[in-house]
N, C-alpha and C. Protein backbone atom coordinates (compact mmCIF):
# COMPACT_ATOMS: atom_id res chain seq x y z
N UNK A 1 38.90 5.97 -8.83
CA UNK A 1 38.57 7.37 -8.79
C UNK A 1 38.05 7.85 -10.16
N UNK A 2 38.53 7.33 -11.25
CA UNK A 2 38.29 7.62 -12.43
C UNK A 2 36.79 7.06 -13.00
N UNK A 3 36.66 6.31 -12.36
CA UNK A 3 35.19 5.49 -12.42
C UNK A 3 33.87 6.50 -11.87
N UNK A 4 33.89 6.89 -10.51
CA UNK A 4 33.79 7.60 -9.85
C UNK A 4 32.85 9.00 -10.72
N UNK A 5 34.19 9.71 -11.48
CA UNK A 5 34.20 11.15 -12.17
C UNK A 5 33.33 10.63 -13.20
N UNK A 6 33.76 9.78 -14.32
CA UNK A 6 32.67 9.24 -15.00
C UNK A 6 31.16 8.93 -14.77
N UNK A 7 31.20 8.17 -13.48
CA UNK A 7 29.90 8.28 -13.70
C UNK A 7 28.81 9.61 -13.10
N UNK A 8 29.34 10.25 -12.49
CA UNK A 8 28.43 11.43 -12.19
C UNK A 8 28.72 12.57 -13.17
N UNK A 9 29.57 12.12 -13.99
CA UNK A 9 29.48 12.82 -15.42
C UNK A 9 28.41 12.35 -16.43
N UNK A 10 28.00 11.60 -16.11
CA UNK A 10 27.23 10.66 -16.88
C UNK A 10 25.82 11.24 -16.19
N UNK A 11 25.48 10.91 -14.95
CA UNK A 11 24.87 11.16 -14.15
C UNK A 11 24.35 12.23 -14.33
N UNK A 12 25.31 13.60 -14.55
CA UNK A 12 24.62 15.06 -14.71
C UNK A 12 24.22 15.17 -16.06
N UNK A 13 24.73 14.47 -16.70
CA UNK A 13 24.44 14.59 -18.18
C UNK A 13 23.01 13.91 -18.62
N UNK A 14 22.77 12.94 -17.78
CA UNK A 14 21.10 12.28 -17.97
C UNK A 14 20.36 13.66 -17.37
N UNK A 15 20.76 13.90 -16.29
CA UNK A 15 19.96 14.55 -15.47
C UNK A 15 19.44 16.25 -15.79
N UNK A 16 20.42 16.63 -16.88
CA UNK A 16 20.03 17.83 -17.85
C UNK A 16 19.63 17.30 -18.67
N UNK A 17 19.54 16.04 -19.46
CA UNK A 17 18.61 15.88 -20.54
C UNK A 17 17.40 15.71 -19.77
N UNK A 18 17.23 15.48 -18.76
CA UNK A 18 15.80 15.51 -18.57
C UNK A 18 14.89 16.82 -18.22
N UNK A 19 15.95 17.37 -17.39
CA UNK A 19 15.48 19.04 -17.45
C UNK A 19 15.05 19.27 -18.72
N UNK A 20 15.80 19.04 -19.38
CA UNK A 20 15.23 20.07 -20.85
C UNK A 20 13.94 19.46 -21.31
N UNK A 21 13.80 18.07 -21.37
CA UNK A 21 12.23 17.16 -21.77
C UNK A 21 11.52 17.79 -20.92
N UNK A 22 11.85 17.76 -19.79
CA UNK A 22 10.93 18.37 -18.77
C UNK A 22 9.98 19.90 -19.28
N UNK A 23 11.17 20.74 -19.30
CA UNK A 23 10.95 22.36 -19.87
C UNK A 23 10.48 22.20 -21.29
N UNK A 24 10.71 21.39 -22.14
CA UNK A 24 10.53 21.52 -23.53
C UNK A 24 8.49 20.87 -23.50
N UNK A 25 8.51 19.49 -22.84
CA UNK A 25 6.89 19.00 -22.52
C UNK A 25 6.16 20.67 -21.90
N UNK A 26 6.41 21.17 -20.90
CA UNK A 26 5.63 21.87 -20.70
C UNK A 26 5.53 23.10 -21.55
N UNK A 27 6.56 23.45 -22.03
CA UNK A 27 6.06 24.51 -22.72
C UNK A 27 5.11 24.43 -23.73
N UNK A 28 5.62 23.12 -24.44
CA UNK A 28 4.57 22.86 -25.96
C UNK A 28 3.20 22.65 -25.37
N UNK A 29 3.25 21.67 -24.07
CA UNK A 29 1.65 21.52 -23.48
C UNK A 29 0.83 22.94 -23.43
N UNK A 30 1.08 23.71 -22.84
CA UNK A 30 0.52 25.18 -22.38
C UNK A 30 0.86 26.02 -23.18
N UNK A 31 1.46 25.92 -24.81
CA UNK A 31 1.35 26.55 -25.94
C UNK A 31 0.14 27.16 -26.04
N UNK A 32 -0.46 28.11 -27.10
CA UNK A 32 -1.62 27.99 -27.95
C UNK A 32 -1.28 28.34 -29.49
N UNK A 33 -0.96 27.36 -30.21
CA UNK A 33 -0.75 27.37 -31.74
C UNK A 33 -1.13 28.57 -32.38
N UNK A 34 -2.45 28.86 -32.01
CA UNK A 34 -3.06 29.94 -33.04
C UNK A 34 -3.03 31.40 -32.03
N UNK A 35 -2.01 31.57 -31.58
CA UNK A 35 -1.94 32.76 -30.95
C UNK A 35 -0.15 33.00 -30.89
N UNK A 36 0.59 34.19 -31.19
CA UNK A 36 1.86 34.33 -31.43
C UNK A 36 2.47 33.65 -29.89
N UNK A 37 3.84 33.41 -29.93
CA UNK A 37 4.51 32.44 -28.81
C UNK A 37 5.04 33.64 -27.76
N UNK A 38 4.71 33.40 -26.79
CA UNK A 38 4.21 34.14 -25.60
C UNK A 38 5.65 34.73 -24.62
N UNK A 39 6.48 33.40 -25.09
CA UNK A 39 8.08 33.34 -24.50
C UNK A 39 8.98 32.59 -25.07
N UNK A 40 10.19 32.87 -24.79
CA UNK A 40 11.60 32.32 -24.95
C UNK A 40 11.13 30.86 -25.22
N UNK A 41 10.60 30.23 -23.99
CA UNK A 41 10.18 28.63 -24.15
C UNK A 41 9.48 28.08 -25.25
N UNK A 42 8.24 28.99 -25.47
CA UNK A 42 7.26 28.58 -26.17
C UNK A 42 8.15 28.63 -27.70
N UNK A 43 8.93 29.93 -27.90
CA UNK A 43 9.48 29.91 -29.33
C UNK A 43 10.34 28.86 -29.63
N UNK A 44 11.59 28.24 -28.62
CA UNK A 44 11.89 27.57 -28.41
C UNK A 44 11.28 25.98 -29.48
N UNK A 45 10.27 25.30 -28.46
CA UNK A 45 9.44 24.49 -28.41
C UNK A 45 9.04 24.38 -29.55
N UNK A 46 8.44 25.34 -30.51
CA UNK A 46 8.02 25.83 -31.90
C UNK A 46 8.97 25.43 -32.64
N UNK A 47 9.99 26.16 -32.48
CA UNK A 47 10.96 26.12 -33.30
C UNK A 47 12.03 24.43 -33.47
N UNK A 48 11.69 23.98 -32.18
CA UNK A 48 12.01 22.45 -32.08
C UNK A 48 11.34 21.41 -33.05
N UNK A 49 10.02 21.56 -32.68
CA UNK A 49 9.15 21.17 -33.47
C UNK A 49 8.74 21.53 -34.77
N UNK A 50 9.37 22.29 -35.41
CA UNK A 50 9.70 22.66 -36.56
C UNK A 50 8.28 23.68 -36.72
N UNK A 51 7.22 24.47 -35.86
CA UNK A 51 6.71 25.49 -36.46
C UNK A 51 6.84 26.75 -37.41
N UNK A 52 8.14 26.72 -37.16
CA UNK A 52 9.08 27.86 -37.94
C UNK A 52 9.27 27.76 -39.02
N UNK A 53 8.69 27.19 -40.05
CA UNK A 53 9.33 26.12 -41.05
C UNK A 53 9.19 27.55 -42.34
N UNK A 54 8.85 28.92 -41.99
CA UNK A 54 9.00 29.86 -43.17
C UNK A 54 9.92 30.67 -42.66
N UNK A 55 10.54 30.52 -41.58
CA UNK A 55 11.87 31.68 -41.61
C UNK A 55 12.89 30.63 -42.41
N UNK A 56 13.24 31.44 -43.17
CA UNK A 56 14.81 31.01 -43.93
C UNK A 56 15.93 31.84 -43.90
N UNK A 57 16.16 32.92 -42.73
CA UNK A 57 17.15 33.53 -42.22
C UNK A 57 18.35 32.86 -41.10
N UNK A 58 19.26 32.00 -41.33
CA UNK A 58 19.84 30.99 -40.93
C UNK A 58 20.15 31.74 -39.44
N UNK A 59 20.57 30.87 -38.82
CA UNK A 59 20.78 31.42 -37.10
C UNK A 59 21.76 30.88 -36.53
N UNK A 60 22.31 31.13 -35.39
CA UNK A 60 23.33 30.07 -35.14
C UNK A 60 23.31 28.89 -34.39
N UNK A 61 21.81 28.62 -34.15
CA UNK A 61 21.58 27.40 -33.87
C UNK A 61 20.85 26.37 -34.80
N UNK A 62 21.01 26.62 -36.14
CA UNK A 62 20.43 26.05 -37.08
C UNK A 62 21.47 24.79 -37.42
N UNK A 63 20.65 23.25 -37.38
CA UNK A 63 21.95 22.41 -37.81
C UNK A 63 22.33 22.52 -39.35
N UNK A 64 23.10 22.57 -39.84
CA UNK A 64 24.54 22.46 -41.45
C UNK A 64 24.55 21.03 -41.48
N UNK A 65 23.97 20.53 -42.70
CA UNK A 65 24.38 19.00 -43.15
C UNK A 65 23.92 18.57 -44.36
């Protein structure tokens, strides 16, 4: 049974990392760089990819290391 819980723990856990590749590919695809970021996704995506690289107002999703 314990085998079981594990692996569809495992299972959902691949299966949201791919959602997010999923959501994260399309947004950057259907970006446009030279025009401000349109949505949540697109800033997102930017900000993944490090476009952001002149805000230096820390956030709370900024990694500490």
């Amino acid at each position: 049974m314990f085998i079981i819980v594990f692996v569809a723990l495992v299972l959902a856990g691949g299966l949201a990392g791919l959602v997010y590749l999923w959501d994260f590919s399309r947004a950057s695809r259907y970006d446009s760089l030279f025009l401000p970021a349109t949505d949540r996704r697109a800033q997102r995506a930017r900000r993944v990819t490090g476009m952001y690289v002149r805000d230096y107002t820390r956030r709370e999703d900024d990694l500490v290391g």
